[in-house]
Protein backbone atom coordinates (compact mmCIF):
# COMPACT_ATOMS: atom_id res chain seq x y z
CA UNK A 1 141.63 118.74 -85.11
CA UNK A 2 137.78 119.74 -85.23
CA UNK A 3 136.64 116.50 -85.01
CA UNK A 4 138.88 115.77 -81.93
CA UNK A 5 137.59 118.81 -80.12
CA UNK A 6 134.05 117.91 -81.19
CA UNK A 7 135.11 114.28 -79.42
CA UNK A 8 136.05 115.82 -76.12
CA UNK A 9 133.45 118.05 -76.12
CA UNK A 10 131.16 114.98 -76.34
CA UNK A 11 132.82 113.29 -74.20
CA UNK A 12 132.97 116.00 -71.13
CA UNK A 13 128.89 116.27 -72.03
CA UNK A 14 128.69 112.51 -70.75
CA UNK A 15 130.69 112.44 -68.12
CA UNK A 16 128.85 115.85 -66.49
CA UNK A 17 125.47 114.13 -67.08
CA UNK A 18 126.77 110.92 -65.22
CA UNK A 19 127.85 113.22 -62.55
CA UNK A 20 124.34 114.42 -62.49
CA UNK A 21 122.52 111.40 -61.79
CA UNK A 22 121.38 110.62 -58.69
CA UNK A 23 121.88 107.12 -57.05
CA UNK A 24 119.75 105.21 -54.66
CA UNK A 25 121.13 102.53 -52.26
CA UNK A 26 119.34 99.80 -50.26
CA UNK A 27 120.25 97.81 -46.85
CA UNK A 28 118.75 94.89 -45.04
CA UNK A 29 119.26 92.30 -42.94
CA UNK A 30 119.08 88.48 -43.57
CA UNK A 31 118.65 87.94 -39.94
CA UNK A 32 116.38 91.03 -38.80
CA UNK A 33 118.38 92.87 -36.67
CA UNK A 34 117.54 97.10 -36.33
CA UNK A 35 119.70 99.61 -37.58
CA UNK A 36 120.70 102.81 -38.56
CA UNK A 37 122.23 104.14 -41.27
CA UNK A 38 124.80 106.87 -40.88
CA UNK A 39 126.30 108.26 -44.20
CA UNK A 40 129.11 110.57 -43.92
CA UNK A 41 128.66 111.07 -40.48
CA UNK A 42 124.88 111.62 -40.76
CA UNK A 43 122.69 109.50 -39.37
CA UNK A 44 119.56 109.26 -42.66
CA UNK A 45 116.58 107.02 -40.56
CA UNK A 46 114.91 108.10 -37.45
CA UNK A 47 113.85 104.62 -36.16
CA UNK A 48 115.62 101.56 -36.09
CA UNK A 49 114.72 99.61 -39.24
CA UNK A 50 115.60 96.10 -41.01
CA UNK A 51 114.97 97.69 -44.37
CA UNK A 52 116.32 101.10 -45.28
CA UNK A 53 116.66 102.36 -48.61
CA UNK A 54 118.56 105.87 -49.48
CA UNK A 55 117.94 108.01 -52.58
CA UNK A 56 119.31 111.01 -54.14
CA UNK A 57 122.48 110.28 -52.90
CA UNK A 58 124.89 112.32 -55.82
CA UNK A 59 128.43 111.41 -54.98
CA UNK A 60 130.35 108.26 -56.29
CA UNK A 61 131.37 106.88 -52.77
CA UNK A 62 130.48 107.29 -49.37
CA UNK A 63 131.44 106.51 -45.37
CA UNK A 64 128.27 104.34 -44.51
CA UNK A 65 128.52 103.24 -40.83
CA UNK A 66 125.10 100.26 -39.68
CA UNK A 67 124.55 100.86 -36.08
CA UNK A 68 122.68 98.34 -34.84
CA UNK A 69 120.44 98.68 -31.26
CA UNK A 70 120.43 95.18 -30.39
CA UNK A 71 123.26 95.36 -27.84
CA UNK A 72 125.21 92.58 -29.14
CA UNK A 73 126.14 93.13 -33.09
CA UNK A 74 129.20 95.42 -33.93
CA UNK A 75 128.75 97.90 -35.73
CA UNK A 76 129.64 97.82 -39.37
CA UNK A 77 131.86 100.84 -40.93
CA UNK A 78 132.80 100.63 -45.12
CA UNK A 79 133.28 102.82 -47.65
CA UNK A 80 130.94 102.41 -50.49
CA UNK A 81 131.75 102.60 -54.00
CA UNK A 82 128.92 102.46 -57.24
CA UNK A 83 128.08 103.81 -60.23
CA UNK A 84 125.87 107.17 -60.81
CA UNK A 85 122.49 106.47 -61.70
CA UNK A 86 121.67 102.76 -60.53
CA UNK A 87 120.24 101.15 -57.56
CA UNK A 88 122.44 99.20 -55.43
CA UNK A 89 121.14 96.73 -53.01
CA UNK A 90 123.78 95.42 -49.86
CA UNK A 91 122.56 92.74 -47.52
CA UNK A 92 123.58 92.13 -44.11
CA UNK A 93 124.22 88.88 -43.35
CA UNK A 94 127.01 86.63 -40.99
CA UNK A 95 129.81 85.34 -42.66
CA UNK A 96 131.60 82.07 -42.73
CA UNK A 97 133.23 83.13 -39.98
CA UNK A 98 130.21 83.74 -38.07
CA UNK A 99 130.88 87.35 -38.26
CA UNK A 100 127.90 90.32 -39.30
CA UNK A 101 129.28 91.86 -42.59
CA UNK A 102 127.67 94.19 -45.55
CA UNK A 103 127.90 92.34 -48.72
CA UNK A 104 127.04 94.02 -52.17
CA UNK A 105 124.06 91.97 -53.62
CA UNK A 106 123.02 93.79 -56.93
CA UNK A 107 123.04 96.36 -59.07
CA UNK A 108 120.50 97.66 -61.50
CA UNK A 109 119.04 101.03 -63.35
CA UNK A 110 116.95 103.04 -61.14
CA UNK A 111 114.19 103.01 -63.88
CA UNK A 112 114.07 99.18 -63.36
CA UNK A 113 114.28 99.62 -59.56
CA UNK A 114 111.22 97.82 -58.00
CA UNK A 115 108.83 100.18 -55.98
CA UNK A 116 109.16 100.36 -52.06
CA UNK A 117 106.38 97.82 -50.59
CA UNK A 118 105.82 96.89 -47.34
CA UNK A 119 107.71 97.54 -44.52
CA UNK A 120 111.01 99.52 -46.37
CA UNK A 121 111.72 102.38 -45.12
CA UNK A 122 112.22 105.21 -48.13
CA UNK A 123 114.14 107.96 -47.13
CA UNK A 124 116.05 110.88 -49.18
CA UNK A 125 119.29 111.56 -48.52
CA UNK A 126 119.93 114.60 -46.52
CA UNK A 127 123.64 115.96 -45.39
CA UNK A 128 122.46 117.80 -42.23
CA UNK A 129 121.23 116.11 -38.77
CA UNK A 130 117.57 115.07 -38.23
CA UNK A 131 115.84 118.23 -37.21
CA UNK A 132 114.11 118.55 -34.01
CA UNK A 133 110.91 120.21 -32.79
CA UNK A 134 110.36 121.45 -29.31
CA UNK A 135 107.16 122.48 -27.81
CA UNK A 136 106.84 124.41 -24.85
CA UNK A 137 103.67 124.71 -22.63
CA UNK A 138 103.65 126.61 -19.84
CA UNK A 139 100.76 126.46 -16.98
CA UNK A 140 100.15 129.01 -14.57
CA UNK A 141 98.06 127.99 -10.81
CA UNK A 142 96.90 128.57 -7.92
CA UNK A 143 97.93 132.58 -8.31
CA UNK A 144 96.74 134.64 -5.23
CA UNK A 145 97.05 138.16 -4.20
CA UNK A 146 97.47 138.09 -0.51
CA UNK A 147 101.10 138.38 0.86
CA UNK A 148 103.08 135.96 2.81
CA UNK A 149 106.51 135.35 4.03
CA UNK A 150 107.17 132.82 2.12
CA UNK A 151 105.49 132.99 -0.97
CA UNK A 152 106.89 130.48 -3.49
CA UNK A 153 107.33 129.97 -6.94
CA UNK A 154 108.21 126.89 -8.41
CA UNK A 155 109.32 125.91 -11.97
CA UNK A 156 110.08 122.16 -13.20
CA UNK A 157 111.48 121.61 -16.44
CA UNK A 158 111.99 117.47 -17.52
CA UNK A 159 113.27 117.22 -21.07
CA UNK A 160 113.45 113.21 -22.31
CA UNK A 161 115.46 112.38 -25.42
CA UNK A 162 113.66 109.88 -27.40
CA UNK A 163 117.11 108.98 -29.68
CA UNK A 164 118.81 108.06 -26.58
CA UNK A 165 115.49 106.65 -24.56
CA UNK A 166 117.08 108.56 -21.42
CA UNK A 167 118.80 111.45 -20.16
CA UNK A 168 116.33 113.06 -17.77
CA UNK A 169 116.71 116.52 -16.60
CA UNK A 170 114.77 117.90 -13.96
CA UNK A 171 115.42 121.15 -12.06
CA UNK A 172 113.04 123.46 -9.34
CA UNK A 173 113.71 127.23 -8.32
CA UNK A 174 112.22 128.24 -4.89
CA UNK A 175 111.84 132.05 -4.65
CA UNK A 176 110.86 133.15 -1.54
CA UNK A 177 109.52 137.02 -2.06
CA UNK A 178 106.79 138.94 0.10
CA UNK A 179 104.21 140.25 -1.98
CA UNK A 180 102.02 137.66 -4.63
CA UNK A 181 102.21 133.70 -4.05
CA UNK A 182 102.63 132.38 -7.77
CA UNK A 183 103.07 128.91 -8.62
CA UNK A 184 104.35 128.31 -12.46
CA UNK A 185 104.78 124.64 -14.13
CA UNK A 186 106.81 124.56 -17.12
CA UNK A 187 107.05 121.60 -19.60
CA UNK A 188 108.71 120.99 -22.01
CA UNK A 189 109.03 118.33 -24.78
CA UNK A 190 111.41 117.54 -27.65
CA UNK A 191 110.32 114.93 -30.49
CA UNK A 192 112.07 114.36 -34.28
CA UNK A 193 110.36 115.71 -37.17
CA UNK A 194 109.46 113.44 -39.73
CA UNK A 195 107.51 113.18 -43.01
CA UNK A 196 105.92 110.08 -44.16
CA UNK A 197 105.99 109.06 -47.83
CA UNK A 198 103.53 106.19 -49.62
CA UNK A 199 106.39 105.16 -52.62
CA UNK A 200 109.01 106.42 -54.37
CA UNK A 201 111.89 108.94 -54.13
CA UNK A 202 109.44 111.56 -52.51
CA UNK A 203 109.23 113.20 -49.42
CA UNK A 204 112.27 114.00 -46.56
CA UNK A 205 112.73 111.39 -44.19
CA UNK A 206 109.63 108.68 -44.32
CA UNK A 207 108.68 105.31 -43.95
CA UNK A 208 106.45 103.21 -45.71
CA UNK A 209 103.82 102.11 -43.67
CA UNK A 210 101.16 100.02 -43.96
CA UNK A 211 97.86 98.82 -41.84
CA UNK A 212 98.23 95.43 -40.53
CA UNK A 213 97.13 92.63 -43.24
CA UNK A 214 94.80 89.47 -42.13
CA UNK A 215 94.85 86.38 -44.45
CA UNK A 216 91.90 85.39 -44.50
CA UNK A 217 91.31 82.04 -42.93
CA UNK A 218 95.11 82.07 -41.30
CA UNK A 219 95.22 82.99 -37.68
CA UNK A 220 98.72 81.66 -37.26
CA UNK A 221 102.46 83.73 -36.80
CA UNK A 222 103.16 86.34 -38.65
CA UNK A 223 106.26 87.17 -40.66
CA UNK A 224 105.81 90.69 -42.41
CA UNK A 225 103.14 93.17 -41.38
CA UNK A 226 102.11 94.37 -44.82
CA UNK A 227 100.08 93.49 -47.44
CA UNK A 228 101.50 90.71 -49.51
CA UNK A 229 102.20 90.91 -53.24
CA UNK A 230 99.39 91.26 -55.65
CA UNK A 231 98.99 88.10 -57.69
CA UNK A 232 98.57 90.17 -60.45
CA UNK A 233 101.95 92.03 -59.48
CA UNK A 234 103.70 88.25 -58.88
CA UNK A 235 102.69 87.14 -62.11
CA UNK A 236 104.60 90.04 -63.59
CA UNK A 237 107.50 88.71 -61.61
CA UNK A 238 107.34 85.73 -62.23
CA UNK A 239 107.31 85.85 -66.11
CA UNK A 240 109.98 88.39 -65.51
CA UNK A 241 112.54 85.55 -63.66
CA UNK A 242 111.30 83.23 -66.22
CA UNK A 243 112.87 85.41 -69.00
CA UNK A 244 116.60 85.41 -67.32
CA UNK A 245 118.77 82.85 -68.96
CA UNK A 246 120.75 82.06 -66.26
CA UNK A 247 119.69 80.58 -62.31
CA UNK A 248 122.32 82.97 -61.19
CA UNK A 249 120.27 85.77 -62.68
CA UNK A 250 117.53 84.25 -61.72
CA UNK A 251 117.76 84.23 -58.08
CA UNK A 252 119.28 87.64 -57.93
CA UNK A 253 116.10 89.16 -59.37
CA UNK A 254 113.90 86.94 -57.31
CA UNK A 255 116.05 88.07 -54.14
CA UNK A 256 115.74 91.56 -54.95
CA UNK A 257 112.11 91.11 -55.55
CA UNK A 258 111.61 89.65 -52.15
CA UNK A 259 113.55 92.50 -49.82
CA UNK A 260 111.55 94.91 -51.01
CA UNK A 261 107.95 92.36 -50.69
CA UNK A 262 105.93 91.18 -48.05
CA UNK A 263 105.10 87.34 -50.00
CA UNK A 264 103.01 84.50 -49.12
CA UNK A 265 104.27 81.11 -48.02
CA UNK A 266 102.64 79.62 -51.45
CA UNK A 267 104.53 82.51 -53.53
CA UNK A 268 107.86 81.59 -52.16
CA UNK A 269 106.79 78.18 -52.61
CA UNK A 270 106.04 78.76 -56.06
CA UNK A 271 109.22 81.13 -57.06
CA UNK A 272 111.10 77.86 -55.96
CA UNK A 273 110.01 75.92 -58.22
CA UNK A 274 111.84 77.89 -61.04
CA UNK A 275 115.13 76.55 -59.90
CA UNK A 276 115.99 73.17 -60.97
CA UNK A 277 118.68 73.02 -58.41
CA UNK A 278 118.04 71.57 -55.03
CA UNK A 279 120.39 74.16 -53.35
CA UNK A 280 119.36 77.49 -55.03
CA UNK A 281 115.74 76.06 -54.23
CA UNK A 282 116.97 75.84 -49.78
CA UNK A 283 118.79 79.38 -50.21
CA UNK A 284 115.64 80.92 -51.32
CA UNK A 285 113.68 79.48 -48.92
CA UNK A 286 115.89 80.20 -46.44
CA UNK A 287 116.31 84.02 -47.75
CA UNK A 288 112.31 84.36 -47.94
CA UNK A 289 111.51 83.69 -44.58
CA UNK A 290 112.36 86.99 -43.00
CA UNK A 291 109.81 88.13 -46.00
CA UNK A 292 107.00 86.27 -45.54
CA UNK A 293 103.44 86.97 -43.91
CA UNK A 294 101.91 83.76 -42.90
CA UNK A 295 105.22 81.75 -41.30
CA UNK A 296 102.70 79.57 -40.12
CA UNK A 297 102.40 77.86 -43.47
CA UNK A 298 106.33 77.25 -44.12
CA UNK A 299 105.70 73.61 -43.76
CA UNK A 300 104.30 73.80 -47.68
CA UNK A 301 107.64 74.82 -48.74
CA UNK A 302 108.45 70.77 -47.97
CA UNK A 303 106.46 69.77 -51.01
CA UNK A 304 109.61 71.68 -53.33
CA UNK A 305 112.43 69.50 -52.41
CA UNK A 306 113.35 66.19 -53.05
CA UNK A 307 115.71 65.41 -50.22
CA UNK A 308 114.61 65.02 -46.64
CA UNK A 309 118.20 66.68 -45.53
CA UNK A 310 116.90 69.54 -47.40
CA UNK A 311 114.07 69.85 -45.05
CA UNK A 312 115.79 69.24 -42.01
CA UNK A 313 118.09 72.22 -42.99
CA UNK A 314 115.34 74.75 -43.77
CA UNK A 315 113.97 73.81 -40.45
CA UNK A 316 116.72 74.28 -38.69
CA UNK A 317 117.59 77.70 -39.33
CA UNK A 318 113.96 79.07 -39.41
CA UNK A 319 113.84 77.37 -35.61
CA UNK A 320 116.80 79.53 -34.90
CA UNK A 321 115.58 82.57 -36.80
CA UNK A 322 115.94 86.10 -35.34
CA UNK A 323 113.79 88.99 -36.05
């Protein structure tokens, strides 16, 4: 009997420190489209982003709703399920049917989570709306003391609603009052707070921004904006995808290791070449290109297949790419 108490007890000890752990999840899209993410009815990012990842989220499920702002894409409503103290990754992508969907992608430990780079945007998970800050400045002219019969005073207000890009107010008072001619302007301004974080689960709601990278010697188009991965920090990866026993694992890892990169058209070119298999090798390459910095340079990817159908393929869809 004690050693069945001492077995519940135990038990009741892991499940409460499970309950405790906190969960981070990840979204982008295949095809670059902006969104939002709203989770339980609360809308987490403050600008529309391709790359959004959540953390401290410390429930088991949630209603996520993607709102996109391009006008055309419906928006995307699920309940998510996953377990306490991982990372979950979901991709946006179009379906067989042609249809925009959220597809779960991977799972892993947040302790094996790779950092936020380049353009992600890293924001912890908060249950209230966005606060706002409004500033009011008021400016007092052309005041003068001799009377009239139809002294005026005057007061414009014009509020503009950057979440909505509209919704202009404007509204003037005429007082007519003998006595003091007083003319007041009144402005006033709303903007969303924000706090911008450098990496990690730190910080309210932030972005990860960084200055705009030039490859030296490439003046062509431009994929990603930010820096591209270290070779140092790709050689790590590398010998890490190397290690996986299976291609399946394999390209999962090197997937997850691109959403959350800015990479180089001879990186891609050269996490390719891992795969033995013509087809993994195109849905990389086809997966990479939203990632990469110098687009320019795709053409090198050529040199990693061995049929010329292959090629035609890859150029098709980055012809018809959206960002």
């Amino acid at each position: 009997m004690k050693q069945l108490f001492t077995l519940f007890i135990l038990l009741f000890i892991s499940q409460l420190s499970n309950a405790q752990q906190n969960t981070n999840l990840v979204f982008f899209s295949e095809q670059g489209q902006q969104f939002y993410v709203i989770l339980n009815g609360i809308q987490q990012n403050v600008n529309p982003e391709t790359n959004v990842r959540v953390t401290n989220l410390i429930q088991p499920y949630y209603k996520v709703k993607v709102k996109f702002t391009d006008g055309i894409t419906p928006d995307i409503d699920k309940t998510l399920n996953f377990n306490p103290g991982t990372e979950t990754t979901y991709t946006i992508k179009s379906s067989n049917k042609g249809e925009t969907v959220l597809r779960w992608m991977s799972e892993v430990p947040i302790a094996e989570a790779p950092r936020p780079m380049g353009g992600q945007n890293v924001i912890v998970y908060h249950d209230t709306p966005l606060a706002t800050t409004v500033t009011q400045t008021t400016v007092i002219s052309n005041t003068t003391t001799n009377p009239t019969n139809s002294d005026q005073m005057n007061v414009g207000i014009n509020v503009n609603d950057p979440m909505t890009g509209g919704a202009n107010i404007n509204m003037n008072i005429n007082v007519n009052e003998t006595g003091m001619n007083t003319q007041t302007q009144s402005t006033t301004t709303t903007t969303y707070s924000s706090t911008t974080t450098t990496s990690g689960n730190v910080g309210t709601v932030g972005t990860v921004q960084q200055s705009g990278y030039v490859m030296p010697g490439y003046n062509g188009n431009v994929g990603c904006n930010g820096y591209p991965m270290s070779e140092s920090r790709f050689n790590e990866v590398v010998q890490s995808i190397e290690a996986k026993s299976f291609d399946d694992s394999k390209l999962t890892m090197a997937k997850q290791v691109i959403n959350t990169n800015c990479m180089t058209s001879n990186q891609v070119k050269r996490l390719m070449l891992l795969f033995s298999f013509e087809d993994t090798r195109l849905d990389l390459a086809k997966y990479a290109y939203g990632y990469t910095h110098d687009i320019g340079n795709y053409y090198q990817l050529n040199d990693a297949f061995t049929f010329e159908s292959s090629i035609e393929e890859l150029n098709t869809y980055t012809s018809g790419f959206r960002r």
